[in-house]
Structure formats: C-alpha cells, structure tokens
Protein backbone atom coordinates (compact mmCIF):
# COMPACT_ATOMS: atom_id res chain seq x y z
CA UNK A 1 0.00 0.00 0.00
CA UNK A 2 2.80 2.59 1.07
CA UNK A 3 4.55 1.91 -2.42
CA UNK A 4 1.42 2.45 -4.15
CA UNK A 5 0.78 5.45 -2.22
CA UNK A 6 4.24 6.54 -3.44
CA UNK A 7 3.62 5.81 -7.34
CA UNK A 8 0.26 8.37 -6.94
CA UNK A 9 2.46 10.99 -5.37
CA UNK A 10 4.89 10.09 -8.85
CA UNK A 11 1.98 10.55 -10.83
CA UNK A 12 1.13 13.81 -9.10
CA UNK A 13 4.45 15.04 -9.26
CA UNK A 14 4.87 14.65 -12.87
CA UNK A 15 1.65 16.90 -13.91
CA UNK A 16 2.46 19.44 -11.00
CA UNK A 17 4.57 21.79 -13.82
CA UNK A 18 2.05 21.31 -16.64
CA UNK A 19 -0.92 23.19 -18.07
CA UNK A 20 -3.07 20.21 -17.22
CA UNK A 21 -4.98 22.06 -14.05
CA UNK A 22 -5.74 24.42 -16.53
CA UNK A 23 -7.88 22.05 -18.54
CA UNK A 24 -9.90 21.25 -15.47
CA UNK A 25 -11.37 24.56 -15.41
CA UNK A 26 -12.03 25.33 -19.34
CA UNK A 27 -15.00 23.56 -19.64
CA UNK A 28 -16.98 24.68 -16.46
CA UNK A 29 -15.42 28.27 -17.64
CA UNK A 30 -16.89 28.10 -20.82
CA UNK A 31 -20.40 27.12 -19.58
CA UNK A 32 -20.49 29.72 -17.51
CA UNK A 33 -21.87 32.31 -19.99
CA UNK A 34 -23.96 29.83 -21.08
CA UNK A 35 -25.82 29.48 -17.96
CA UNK A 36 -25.83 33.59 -17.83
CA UNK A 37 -27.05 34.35 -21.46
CA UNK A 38 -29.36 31.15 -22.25
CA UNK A 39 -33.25 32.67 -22.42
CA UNK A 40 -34.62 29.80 -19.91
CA UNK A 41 -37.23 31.32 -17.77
CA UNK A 42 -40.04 29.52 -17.74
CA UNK A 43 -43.55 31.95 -18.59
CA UNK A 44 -41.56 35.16 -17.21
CA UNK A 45 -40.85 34.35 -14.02
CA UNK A 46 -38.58 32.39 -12.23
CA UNK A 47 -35.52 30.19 -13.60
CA UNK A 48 -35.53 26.41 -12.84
CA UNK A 49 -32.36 24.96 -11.47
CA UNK A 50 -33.10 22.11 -13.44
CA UNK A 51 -33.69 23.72 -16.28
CA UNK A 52 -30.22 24.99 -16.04
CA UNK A 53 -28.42 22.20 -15.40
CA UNK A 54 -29.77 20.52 -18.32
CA UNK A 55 -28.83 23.53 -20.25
CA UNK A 56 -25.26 24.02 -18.53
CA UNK A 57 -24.55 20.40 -18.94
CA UNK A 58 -25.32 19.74 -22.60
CA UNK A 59 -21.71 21.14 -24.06
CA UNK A 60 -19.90 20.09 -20.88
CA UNK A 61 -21.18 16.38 -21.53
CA UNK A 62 -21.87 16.05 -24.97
CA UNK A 63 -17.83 17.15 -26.03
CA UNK A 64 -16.09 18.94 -23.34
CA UNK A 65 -16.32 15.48 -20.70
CA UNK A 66 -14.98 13.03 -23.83
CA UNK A 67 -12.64 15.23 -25.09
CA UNK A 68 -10.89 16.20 -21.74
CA UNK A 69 -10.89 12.45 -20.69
CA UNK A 70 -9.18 11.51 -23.31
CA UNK A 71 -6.70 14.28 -23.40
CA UNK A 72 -6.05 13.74 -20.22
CA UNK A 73 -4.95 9.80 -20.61
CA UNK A 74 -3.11 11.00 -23.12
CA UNK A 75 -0.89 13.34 -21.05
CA UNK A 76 -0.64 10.92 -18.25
CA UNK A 77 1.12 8.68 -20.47
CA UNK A 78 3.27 11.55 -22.46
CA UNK A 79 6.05 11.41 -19.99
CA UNK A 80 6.88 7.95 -20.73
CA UNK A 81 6.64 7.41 -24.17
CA UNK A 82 9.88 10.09 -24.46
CA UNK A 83 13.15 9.35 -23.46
CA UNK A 84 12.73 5.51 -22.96
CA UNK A 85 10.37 6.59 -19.69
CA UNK A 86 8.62 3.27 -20.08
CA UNK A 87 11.80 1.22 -19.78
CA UNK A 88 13.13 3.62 -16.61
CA UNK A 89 9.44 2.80 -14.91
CA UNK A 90 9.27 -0.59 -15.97
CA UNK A 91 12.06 -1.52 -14.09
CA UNK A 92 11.15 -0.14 -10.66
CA UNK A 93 10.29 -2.02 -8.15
CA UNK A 94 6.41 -2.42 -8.61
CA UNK A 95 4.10 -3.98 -10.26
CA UNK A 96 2.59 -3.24 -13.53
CA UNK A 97 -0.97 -3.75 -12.29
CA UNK A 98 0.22 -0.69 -9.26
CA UNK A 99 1.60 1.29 -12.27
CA UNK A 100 -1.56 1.27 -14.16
CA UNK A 101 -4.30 1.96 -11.49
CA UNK A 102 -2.39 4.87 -9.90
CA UNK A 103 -2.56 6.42 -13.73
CA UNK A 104 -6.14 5.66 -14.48
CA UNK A 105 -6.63 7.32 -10.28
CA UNK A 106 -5.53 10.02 -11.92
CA UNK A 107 -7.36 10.83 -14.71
CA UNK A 108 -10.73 9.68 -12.24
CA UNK A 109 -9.58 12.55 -9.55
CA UNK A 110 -8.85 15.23 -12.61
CA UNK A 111 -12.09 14.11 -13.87
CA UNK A 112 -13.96 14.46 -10.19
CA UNK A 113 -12.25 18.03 -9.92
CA UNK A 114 -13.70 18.99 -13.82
CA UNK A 115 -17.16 17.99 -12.11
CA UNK A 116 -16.71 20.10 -9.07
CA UNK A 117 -15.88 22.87 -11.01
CA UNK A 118 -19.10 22.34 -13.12
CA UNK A 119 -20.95 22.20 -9.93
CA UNK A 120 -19.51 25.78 -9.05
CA UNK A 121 -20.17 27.60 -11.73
CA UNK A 122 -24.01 25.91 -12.02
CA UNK A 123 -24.10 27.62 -8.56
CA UNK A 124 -23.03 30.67 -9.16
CA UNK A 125 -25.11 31.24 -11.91
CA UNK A 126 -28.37 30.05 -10.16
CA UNK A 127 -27.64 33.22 -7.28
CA UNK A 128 -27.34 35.04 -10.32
CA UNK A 129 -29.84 34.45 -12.17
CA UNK A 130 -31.82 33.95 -9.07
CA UNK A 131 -32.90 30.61 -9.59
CA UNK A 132 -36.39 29.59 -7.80
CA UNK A 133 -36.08 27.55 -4.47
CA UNK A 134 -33.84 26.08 -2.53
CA UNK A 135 -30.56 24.26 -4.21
CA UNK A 136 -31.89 20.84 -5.45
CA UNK A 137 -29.07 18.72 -4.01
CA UNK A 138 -29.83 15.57 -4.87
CA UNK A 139 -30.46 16.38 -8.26
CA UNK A 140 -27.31 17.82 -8.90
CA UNK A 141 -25.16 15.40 -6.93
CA UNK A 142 -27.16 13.07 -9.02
CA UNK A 143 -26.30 14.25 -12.23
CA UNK A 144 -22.65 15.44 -11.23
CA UNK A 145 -21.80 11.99 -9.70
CA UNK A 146 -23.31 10.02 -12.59
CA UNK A 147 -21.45 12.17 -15.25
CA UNK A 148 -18.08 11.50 -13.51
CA UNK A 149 -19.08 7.48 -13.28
CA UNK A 150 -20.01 7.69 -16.93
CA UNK A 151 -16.56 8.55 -17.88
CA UNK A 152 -14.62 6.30 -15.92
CA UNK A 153 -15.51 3.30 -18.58
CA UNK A 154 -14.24 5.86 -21.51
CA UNK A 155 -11.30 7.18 -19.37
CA UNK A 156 -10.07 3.27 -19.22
CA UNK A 157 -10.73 2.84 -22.56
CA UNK A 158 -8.16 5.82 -23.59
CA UNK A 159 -5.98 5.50 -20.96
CA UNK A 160 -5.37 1.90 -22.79
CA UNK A 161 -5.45 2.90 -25.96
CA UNK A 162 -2.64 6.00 -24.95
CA UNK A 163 -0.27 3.81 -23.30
CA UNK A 164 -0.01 1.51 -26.27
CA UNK A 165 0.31 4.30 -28.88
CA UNK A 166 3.94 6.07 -28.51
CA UNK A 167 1.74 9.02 -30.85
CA UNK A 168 0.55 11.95 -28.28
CA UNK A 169 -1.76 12.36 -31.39
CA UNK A 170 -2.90 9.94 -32.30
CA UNK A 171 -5.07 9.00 -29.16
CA UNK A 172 -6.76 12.40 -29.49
CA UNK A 173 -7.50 12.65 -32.99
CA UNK A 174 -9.23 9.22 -32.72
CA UNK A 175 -11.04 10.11 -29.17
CA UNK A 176 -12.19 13.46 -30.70
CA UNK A 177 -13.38 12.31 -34.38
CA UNK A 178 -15.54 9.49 -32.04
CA UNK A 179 -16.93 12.48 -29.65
CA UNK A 180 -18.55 14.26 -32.79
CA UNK A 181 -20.92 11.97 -33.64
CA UNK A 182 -22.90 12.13 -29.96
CA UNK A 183 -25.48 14.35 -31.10
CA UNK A 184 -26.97 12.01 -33.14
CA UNK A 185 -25.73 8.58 -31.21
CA UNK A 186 -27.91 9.46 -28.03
CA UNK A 187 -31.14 9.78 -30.04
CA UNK A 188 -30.34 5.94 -30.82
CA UNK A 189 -31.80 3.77 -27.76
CA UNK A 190 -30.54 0.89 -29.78
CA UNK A 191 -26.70 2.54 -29.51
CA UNK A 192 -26.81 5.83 -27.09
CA UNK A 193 -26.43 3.41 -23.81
CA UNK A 194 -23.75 1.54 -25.49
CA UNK A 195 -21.58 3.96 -26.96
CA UNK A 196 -18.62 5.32 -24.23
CA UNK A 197 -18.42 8.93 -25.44
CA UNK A 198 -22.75 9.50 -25.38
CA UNK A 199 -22.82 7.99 -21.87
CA UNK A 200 -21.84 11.14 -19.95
CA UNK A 201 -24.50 13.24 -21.54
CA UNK A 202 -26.77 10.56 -20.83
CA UNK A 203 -26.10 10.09 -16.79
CA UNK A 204 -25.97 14.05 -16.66
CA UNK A 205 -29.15 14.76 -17.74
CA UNK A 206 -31.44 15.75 -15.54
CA UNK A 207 -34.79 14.80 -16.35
CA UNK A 208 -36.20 11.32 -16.32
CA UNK A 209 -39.79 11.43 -18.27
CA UNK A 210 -38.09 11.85 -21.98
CA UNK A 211 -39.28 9.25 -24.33
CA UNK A 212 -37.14 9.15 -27.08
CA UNK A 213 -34.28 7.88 -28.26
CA UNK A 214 -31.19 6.58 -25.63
CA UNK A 215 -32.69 9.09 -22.78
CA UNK A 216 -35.39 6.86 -22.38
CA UNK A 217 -33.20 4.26 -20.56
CA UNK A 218 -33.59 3.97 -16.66
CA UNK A 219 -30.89 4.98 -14.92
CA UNK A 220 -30.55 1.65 -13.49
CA UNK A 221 -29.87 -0.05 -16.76
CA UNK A 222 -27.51 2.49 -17.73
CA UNK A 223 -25.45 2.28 -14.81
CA UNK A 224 -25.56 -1.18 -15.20
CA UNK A 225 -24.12 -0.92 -19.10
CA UNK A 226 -21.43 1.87 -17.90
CA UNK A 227 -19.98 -0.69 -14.92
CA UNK A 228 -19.65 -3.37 -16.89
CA UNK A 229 -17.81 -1.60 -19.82
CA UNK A 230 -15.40 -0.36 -17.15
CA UNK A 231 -14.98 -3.54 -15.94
CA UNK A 232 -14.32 -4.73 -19.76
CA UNK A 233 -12.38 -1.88 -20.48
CA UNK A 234 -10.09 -1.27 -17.44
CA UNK A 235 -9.64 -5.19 -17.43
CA UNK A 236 -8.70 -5.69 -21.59
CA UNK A 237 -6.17 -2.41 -20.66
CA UNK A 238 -4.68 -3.54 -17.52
CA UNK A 239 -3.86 -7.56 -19.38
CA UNK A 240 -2.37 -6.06 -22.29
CA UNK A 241 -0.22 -3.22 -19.94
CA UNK A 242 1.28 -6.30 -18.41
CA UNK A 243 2.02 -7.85 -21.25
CA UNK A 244 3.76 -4.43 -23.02
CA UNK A 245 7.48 -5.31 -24.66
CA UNK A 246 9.88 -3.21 -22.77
C-alpha cells in the first residue's frame, strides 16, 4: 500500500509543472456564460435549477467530458513514451498492475475536480440568475456523480489505448473524431447506452420522463451498461499493460 501510495504521489508530481490544471477549469469556464445568457425562464418568471443544469450540462457532456478524458490519458502517459520513460518505470520495483491503477486514479480525480468545477459555476449562476427555491441537491449530486461514473468506462478505454500508442496524437485525434458523432448517437436507444463517449451526456441529464431515443433508458440499466464496460475496459487495458514489450 505505502509503495502504491508513493507511485500516486509520482503521478502527481509529474503533472504538478504542466498546463493540465488548466484544462480542469475550461470547460466549467466556458459554460459559464452559457448558464448567464441562455433565455430559460419559464412563462416570465422564475428560472428552474433544473432547467439549467440541463442547459449548462449539454456542451460540458456532450464534447467537453470526452474530449478532456481523453486528453487527459493522453498526457498521463506523455512522460513515458519520451526518453525511454517506459523502460526507466518498468524496471522499478512495482508492479505493472500498481503502475496502471495509480494512472487511471488520476485521470478519475482530474475528472472528479472537472465535475466540481461544473458544480460551481451551475451555482453561481443560479444566485445570479436567481434561480427559484432552494438548491436541489440531490439532483445535482445526481447528475454530477453520474457524469463522472459515466466517464470512468471511456477514461479506461483511452488511458489503454494512450499507453499503447507512442503518438501523443494519435489517441486524441481518434477520441475526438468518435466524440462528434454524440449528437446524433444518443437519439439511438438501440446505440446511445452503449456507446462510451454518449454515456456522460446521458447520466448528466437531468430529467427522467423523456421518451425518445437513448434518454429513455432507466438509470438503473444504464449504470448497469457503464460498470460493466469499465470492468471490460479497465480489465482488456490492464492484461495487455502487463504484457507491453519493454
């Protein structure tokens, strides 16, 4: 345990100098005038908190979530793909499987601080705007926590797919030309649920009586889908990380 607490710290240590906090911020930062300047008030009068959530969230989980997961296995994994960084790690004393979850504990607590940065700014505009009653907690706890779980099957996916490519580029080109097609992929109940880059959009949104396409799903049964494709996805990653040439 100490020695894995000591690989984190590594981890840590390496992104401590980089523009990678920055990132965290950009998307939360960009919905912010968003939430200000959206025309949302329901009849005249007051503005719904979840009505702006839903309308705060929809560019933060439809692109911004993918994109920055990816980007963000992608930089974890920079370091060591220059200067023979894999060998020099490689040959530590620790194991591979130690090595690989202290990365992808990364990208999950980069990803948790993205979502409490969302959750700041969705505050800050509701006192603005003066949104009507108290702060709905549950819903957005609900919606914040099940965005952040959503990515965590898509976050193992790259995070594999980034430590077996020695491109930077090439991880992100391929995780951003699959984030594009969302828009239409969630309207698909046959696909939506299935498909890793619509399911953040999906477990964000806020309402639970729409009827069409992938938003239909229970939340159940896509919490269900998103565990088991992190199970799949972290496992298939984590087997072929142990088998990587050195």
């Amino acid at each position: 345990m100490r020695s894995f607490m000591r690989i984190l710290s590594a981890e840590r240590l390496k992104l401590s100098g980089s523009f990678i906090w920055l990132l965290v911020i950009i998307s939360p930062l960009i919905a912010l005038p968003v939430g200000a300047l959206a025309d949302i008030r329901q009849d005249g009068g007051a503005t719904s908190w979840q009505v702006l959530l839903s309308v705060m969230s929809l560019m933060h989980a439809l692109l911004f979530l993918p994109v920055l997961t990816g980007l963000f296995a992608a930089l974890i994994c920079r370091a060591e793909h220059s200067d023979g960084g894999w060998k020099l790690m490689l040959s530590l004393p620790v194991t591979r499987t130690s090595m690989y979850l202290a990365k992808f504990i990364i990208i999950m607590t980069l990803l948790a601080c993205v979502q409490l940065a969302f959750l700041i700014a969705l505050l800050g505009i509701g006192l603005y705007r003066e949104a009507e009653g108290a702060v709905p907690w549950p819903l957005l706890l609900s919606s914040l926590l099940g965005g952040w779980f959503a990515c965590l099957p898509l976050a193992a996916l790259q995070l594999g797919v980034s430590q077996g490519w020695s491109s930077f580029g090439a991880p992100l080109a391929l995780n951003v030309s699959l984030t594009l097609p969302n828009m239409l992929i969630v309207n698909s109940a046959t696909y939506g649920p299935y498909y890793p880059w619509a399911q953040p959009l999906l477990a964000m949104s806020p309402f639970g009586g729409e009827d069409f396409g992938a938003f239909a799903l229970p939340a159940q049964t896509l919490m269900l889908v998103v565990s088991v494709s992190l199970i799949v996805f972290l496992g298939a990653g984590l087997l072929a990380f142990r088998r990587k040439a050195v």
